[in-house]
N, C-alpha and C. Protein backbone atom coordinates (compact mmCIF):
# COMPACT_ATOMS: atom_id res chain seq x y z
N UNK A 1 -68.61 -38.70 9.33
CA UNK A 1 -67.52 -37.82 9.01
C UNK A 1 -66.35 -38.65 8.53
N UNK A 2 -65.48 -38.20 7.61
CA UNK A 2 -64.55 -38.90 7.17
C UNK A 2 -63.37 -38.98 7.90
N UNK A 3 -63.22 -37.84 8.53
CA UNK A 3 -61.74 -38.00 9.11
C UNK A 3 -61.63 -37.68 11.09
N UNK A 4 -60.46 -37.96 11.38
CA UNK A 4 -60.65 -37.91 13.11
C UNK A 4 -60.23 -36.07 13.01
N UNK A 5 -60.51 -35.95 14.45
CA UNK A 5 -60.74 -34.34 14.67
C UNK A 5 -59.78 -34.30 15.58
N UNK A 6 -59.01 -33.09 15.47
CA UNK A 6 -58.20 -32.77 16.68
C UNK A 6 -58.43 -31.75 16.99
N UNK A 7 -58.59 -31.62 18.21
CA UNK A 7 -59.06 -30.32 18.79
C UNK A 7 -57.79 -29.35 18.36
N UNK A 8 -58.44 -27.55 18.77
CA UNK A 8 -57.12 -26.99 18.48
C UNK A 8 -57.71 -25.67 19.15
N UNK A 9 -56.61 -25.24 19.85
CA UNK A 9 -57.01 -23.45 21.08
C UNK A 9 -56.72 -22.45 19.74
N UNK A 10 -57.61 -21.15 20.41
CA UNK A 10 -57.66 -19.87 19.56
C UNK A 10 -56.47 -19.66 19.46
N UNK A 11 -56.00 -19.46 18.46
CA UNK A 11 -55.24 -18.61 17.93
C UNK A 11 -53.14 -19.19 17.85
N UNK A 12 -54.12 -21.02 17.88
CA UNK A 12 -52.91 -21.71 18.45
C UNK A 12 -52.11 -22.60 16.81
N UNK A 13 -50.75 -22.65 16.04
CA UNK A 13 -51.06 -23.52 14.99
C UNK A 13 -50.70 -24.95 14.99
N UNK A 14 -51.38 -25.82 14.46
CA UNK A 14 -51.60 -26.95 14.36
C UNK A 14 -50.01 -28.11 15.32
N UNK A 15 -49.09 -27.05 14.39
CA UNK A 15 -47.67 -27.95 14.66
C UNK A 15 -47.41 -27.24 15.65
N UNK A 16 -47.90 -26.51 16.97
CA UNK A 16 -47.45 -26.36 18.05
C UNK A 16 -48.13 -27.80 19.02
N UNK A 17 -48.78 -28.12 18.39
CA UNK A 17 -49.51 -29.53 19.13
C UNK A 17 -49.01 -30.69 18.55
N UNK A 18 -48.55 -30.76 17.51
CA UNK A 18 -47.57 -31.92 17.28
C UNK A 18 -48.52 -32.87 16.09
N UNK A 19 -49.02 -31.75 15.29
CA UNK A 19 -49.61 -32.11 14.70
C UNK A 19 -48.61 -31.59 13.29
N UNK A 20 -47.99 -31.98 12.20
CA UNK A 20 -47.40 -32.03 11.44
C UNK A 20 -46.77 -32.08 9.77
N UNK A 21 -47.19 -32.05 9.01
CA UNK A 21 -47.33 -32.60 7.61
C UNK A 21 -46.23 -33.23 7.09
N UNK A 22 -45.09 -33.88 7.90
CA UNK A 22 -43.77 -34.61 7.76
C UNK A 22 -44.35 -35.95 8.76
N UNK A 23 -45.75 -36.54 8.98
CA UNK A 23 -45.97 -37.76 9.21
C UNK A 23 -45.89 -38.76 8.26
N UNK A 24 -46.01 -38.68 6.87
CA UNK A 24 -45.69 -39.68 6.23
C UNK A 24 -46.95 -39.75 5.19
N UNK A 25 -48.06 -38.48 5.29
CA UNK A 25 -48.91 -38.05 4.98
C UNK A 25 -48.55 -37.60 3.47
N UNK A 26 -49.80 -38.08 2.61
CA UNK A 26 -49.96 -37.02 1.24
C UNK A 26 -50.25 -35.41 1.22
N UNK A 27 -49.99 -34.99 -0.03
CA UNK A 27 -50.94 -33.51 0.40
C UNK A 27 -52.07 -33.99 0.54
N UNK A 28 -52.27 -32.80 1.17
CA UNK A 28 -54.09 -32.53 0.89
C UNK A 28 -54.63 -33.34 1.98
N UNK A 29 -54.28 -33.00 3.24
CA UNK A 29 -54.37 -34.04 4.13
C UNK A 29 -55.35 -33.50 5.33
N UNK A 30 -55.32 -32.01 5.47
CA UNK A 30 -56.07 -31.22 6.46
C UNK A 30 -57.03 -30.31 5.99
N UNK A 31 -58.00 -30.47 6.80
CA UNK A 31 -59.29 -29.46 6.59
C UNK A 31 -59.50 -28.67 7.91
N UNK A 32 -59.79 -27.44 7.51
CA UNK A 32 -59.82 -26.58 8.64
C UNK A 32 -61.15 -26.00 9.09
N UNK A 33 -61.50 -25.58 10.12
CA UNK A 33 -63.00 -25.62 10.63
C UNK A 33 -63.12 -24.17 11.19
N UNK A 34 -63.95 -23.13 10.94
CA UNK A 34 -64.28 -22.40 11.51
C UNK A 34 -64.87 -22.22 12.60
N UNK A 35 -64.52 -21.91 13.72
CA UNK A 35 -65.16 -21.84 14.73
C UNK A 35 -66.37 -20.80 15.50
N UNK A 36 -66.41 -19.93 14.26
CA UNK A 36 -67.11 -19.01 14.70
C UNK A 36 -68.58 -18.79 13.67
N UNK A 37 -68.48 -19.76 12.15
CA UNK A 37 -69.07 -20.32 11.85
C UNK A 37 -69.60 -21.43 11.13
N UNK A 38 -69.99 -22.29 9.65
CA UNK A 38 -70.01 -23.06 9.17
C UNK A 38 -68.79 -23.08 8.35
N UNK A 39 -68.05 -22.59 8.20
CA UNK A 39 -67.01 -22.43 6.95
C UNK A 39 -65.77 -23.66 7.26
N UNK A 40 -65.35 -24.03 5.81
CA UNK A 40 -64.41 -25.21 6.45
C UNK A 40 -63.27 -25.40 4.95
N UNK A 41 -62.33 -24.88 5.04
CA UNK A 41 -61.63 -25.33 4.33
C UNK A 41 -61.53 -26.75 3.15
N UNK A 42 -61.00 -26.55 1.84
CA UNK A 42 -61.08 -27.99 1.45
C UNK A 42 -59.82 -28.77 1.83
N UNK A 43 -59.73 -30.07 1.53
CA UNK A 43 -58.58 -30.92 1.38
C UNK A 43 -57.50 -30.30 1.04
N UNK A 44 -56.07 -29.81 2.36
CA UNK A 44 -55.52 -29.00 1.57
C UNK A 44 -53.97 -29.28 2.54
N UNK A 45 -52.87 -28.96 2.30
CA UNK A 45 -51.71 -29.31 2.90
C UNK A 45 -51.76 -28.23 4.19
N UNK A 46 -50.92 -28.72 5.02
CA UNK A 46 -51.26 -27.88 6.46
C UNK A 46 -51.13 -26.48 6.27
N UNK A 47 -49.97 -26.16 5.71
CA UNK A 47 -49.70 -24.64 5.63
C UNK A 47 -50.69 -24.13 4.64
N UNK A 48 -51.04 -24.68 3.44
CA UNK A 48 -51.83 -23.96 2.78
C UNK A 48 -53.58 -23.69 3.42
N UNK A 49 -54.15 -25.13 4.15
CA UNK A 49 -55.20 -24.75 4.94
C UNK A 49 -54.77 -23.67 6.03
N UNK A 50 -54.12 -23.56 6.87
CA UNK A 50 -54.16 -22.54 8.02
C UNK A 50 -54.12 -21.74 7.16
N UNK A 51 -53.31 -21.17 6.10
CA UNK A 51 -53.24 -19.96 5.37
C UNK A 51 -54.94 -19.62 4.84
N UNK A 52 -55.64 -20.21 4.50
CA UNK A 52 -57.25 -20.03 3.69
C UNK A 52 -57.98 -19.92 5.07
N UNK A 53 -57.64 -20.74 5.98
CA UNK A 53 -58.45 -20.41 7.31
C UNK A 53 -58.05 -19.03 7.84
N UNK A 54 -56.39 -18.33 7.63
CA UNK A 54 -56.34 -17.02 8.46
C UNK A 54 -57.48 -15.80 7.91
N UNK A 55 -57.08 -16.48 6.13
CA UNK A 55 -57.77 -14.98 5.38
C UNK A 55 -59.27 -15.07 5.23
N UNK A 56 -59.48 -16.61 5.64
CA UNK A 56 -61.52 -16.58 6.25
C UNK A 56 -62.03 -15.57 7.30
N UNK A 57 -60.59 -15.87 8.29
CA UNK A 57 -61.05 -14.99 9.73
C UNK A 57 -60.75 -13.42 9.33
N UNK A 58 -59.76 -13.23 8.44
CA UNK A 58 -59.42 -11.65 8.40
C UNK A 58 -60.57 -11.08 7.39
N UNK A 59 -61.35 -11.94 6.60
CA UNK A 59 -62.46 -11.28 5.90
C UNK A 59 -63.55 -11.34 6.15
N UNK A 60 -63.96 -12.14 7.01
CA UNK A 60 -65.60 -12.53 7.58
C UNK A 60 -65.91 -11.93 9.74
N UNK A 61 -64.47 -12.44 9.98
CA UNK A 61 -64.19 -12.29 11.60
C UNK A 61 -62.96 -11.43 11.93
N UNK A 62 -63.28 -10.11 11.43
CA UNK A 62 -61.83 -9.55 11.68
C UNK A 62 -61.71 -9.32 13.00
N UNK A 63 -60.80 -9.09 13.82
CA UNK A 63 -60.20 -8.91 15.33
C UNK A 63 -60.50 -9.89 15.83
N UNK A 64 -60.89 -11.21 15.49
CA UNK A 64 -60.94 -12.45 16.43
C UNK A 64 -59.50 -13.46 15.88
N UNK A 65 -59.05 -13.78 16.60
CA UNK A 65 -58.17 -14.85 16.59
C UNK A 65 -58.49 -15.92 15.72
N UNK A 66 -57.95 -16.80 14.66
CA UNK A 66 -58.31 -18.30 14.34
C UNK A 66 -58.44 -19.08 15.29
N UNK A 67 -59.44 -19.69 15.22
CA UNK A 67 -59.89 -21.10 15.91
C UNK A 67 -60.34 -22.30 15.41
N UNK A 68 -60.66 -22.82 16.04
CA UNK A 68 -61.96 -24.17 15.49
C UNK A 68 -61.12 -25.74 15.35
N UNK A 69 -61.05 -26.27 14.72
CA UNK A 69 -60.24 -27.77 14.31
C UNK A 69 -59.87 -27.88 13.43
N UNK A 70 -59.19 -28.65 13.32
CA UNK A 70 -58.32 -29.52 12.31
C UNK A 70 -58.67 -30.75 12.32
N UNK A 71 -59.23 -31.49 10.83
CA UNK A 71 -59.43 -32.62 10.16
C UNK A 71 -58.26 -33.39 9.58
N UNK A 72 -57.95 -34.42 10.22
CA UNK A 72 -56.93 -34.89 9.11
C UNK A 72 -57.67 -36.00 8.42
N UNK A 73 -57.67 -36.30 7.28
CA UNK A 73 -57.86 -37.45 6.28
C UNK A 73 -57.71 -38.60 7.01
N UNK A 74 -58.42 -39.37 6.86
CA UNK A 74 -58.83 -40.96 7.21
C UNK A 74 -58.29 -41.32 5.83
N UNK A 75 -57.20 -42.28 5.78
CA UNK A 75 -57.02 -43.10 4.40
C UNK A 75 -57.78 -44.07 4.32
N UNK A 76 -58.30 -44.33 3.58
CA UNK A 76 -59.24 -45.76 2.63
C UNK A 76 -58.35 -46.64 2.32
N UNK A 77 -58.56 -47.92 3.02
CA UNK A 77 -57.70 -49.31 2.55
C UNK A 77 -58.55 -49.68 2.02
N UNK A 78 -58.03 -50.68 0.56
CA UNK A 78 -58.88 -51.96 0.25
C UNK A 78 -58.84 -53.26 0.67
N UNK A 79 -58.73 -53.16 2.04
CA UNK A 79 -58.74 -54.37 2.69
C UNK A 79 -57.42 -55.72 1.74
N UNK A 80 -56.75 -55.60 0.73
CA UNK A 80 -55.92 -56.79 0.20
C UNK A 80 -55.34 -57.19 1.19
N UNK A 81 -54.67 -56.39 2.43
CA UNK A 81 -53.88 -56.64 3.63
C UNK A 81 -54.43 -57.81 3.97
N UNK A 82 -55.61 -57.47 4.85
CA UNK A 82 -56.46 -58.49 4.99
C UNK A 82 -56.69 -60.04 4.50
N UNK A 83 -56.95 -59.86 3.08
CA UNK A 83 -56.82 -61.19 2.66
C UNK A 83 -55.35 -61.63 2.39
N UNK A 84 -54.63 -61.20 2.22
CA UNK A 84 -53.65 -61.94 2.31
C UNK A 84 -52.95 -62.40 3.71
N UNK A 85 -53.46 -61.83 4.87
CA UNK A 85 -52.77 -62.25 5.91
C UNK A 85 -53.75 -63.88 6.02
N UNK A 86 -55.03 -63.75 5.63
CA UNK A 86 -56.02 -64.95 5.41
C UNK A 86 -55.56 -66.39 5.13
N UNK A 87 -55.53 -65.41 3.56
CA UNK A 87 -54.49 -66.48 2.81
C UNK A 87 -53.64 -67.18 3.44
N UNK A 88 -52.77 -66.58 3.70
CA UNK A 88 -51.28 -67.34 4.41
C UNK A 88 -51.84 -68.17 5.56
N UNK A 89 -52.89 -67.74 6.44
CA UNK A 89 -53.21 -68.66 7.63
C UNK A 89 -53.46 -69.93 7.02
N UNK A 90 -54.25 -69.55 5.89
CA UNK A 90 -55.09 -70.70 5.34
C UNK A 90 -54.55 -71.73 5.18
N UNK A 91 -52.90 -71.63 4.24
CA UNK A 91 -52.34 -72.20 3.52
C UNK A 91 -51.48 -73.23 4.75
N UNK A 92 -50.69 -72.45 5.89
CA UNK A 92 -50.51 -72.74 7.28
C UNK A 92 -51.38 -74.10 7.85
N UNK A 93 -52.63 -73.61 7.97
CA UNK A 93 -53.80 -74.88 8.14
C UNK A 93 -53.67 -75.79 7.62
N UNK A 94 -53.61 -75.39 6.41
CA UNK A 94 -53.95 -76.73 5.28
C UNK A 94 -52.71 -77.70 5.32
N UNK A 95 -51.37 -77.09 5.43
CA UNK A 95 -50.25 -77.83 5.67
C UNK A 95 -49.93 -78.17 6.83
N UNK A 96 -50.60 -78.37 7.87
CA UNK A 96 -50.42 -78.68 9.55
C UNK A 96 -51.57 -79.83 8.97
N UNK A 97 -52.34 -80.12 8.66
CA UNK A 97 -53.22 -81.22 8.18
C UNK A 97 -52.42 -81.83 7.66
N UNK A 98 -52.12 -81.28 6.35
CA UNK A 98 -51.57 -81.90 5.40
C UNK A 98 -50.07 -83.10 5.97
N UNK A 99 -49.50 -82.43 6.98
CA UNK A 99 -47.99 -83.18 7.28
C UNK A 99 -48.37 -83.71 8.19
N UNK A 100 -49.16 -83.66 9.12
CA UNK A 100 -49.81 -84.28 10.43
C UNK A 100 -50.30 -85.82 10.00
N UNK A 101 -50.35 -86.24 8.80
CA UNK A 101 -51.34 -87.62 8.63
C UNK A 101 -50.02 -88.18 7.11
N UNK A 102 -49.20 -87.62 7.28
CA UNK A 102 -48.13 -87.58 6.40
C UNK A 102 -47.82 -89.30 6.46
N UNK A 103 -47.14 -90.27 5.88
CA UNK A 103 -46.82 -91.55 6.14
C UNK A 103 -45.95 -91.70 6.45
């Protein structure tokens, strides 16, 4: 699965749990899960998913409450962080050698 899951109670919305779309997040950040059956929202900003998840339940599950989860997006690094924190150790190393045998 791509992204972490947060649980979420019937009929409860997302930002009463402190869940938000002013984290620092792009759109298109939440996917919404039906709980009553396979149906799941696409990649979509918070208010606009709960909104496609209410009118799932008012056309497929009428008189039941919304339920199910909320997906938020896992971002994809390309690891550059990584090598450059490398890098710099490297360079660190090489100059603790390098001045250590210095004349």
């Amino acid at each position: 699965m791509t992204g972490g899951l947060v649980g979420r109670a019937a009929g409860r919305r997302p930002t009463d749990q402190g869940i938000t779309g002013g984290t620092g997040m792009a759109d298109d950040e939440f996917r919404y899960w039906c709980e009553e059956c396979d149906y799941r929202t696409p990649w979509l900003t918070e208010s606009a998913g709960a909104e496609k998840q209410v009118e799932h339940y008012d056309r497929h599950h009428p008189g039941t409450p919304p339920g199910g989860r909320v997906e938020l997006r896992v971002k994809k690094t390309d690891g550059a962080g990584c090598l450059v924190v490398l890098g710099i150790l490297f360079l660190l190393l090489l100059a603790t050698f390098t001045f250590r045998y210095w004349p």
